[in-house]
Protein backbone atom coordinates (compact mmCIF):
# COMPACT_ATOMS: atom_id res chain seq x y z
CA UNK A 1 5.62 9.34 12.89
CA UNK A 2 7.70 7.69 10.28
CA UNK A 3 8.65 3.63 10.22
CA UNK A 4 11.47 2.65 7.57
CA UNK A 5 9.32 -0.51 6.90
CA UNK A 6 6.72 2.01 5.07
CA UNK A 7 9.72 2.62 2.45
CA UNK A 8 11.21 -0.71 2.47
CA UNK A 9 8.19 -2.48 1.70
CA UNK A 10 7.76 -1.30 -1.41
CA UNK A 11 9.09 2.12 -2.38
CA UNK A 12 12.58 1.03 -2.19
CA UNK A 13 11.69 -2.04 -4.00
CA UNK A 14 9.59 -0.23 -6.72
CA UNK A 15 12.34 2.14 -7.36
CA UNK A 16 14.99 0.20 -7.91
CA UNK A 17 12.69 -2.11 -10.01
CA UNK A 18 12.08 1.64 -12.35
CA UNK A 19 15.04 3.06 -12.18
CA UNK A 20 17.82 0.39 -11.57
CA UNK A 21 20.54 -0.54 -8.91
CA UNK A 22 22.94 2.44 -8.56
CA UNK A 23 21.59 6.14 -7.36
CA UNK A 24 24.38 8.77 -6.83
CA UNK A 25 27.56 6.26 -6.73
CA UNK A 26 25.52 4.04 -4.01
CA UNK A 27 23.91 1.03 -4.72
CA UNK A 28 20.51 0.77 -3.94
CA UNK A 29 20.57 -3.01 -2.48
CA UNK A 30 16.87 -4.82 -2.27
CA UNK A 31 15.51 -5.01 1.53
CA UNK A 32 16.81 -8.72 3.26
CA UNK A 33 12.97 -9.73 3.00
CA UNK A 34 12.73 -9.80 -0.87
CA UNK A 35 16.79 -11.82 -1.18
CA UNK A 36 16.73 -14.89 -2.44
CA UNK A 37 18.24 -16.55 0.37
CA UNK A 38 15.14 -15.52 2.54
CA UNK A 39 12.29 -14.90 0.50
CA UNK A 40 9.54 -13.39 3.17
CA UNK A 41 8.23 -10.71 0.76
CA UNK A 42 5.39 -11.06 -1.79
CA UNK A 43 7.01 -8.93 -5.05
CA UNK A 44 3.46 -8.51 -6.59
CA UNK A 45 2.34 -5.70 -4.15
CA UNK A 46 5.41 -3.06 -5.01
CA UNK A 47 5.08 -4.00 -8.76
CA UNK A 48 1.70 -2.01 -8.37
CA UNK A 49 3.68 0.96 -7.54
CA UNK A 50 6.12 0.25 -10.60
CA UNK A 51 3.88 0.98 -13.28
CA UNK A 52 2.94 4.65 -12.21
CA UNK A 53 6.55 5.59 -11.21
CA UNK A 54 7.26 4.72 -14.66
CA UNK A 55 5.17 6.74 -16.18
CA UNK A 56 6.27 9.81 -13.87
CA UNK A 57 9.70 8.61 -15.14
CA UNK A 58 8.49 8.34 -18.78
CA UNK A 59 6.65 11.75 -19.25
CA UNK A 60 9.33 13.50 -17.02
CA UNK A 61 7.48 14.39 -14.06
CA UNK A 62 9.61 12.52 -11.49
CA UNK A 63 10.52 14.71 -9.33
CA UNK A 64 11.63 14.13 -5.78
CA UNK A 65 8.06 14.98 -4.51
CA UNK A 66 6.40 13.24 -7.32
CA UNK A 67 8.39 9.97 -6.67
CA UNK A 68 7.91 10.29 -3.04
CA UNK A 69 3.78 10.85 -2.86
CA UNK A 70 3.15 8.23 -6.09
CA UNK A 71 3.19 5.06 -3.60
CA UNK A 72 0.64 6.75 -1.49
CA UNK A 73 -1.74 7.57 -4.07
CA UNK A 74 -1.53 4.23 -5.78
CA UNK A 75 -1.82 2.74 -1.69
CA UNK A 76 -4.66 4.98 -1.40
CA UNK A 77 -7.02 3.66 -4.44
CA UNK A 78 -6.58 0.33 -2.24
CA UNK A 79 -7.78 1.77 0.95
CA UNK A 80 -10.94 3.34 -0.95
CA UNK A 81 -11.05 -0.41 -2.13
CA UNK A 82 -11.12 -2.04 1.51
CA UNK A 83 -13.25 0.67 2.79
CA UNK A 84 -16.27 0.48 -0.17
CA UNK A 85 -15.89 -3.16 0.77
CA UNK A 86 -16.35 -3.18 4.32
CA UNK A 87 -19.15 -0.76 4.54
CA UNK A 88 -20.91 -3.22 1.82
CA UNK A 89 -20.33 -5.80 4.09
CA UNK A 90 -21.24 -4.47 7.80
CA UNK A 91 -24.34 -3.39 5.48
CA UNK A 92 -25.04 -6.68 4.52
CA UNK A 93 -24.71 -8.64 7.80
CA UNK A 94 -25.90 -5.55 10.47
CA UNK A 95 -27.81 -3.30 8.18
CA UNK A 96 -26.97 0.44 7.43
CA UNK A 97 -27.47 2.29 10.91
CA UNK A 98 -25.34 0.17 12.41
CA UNK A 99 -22.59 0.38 9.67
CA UNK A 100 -22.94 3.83 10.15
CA UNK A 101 -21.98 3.60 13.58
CA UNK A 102 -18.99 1.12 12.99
CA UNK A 103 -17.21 3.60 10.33
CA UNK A 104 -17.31 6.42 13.03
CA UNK A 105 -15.37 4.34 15.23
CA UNK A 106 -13.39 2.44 12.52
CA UNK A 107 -12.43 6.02 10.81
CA UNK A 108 -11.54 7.66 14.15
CA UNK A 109 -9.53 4.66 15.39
CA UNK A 110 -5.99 5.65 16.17
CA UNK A 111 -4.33 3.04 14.75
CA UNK A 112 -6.18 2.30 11.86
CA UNK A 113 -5.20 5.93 10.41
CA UNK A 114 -2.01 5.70 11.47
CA UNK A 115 -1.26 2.33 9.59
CA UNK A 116 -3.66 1.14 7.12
CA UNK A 117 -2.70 4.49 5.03
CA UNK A 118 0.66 3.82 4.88
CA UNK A 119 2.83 1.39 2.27
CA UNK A 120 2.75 -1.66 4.42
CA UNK A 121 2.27 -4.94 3.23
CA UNK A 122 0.34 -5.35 6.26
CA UNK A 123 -2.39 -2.79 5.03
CA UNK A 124 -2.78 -4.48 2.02
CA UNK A 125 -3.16 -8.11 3.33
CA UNK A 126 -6.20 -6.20 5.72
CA UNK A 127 -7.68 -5.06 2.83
CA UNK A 128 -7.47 -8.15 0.77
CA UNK A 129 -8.83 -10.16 3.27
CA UNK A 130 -11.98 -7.63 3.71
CA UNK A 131 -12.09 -8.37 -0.12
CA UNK A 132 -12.04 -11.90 -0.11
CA UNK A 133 -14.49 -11.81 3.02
CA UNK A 134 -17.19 -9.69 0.64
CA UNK A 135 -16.70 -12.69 -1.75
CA UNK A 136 -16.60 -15.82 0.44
CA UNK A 137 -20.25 -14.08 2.39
């Protein structure tokens, strides 16, 4: 199951931030979200993604695969983020059996694995705000 917004969100954006505006004769335009005019997107997120794409770039390892797995491992070290988070909290406030019990059903969950691993700027605003719920308890 693929959705565009996965590579609009930031892989597009982190691309053309690496390796400029035109690719093959077309010009690579920035999604509507991150235009001026509009404004909807936070930029910070894909300029994560910029950094290691530049070094594939740099030491010549950008390849097509290389290019196109990168977001997902960088997205990735976030998720491990979100998830050592909420197990420290569900620890916290119901103790460990329970927690226990909640990751079976929060790791199994449909929708959860079919979203939260993916490039979304959605994903990461769920795991920020697990982060910044560890810090405000």
């Amino acid at each position: 199951m693929a959705h565009p917004d996965e590579y609009w969100q930031v892989t597009q954006v982190a691309y053309r931030e690496v390796y400029g505006d035109p690719i093959n004769g077309y010009d690579i335009d920035l999604p509507w979200e991150f235009h001026n005019d509009y404004r909807l997107r936070n930029a910070i997120y894909p300029l994560f993604h910029v950094g290691p794409m530049w070094l594939l770039k740099i030491f010549g390892l950008d390849t097509n695969w290389a290019i196109r797995v990168c977001p997902y491992v960088v997205h990735s070290c976030f998720v491990i983020i979100g998830d050592t988070y909420l197990w420290k909290i569900g620890k916290n406030t119901v103790g460990k059996s329970a927690t226990q019990v909640a990751f079976v059903f929060y790791l199994t969950n449909r929708v959860q694995n079919a979203f939260l691993i993916r490039c979304f700027g959605n994903g990461i605003e769920e795991i920020l705000t697990i982060v910044a719920f560890d810090f405000y308890q």
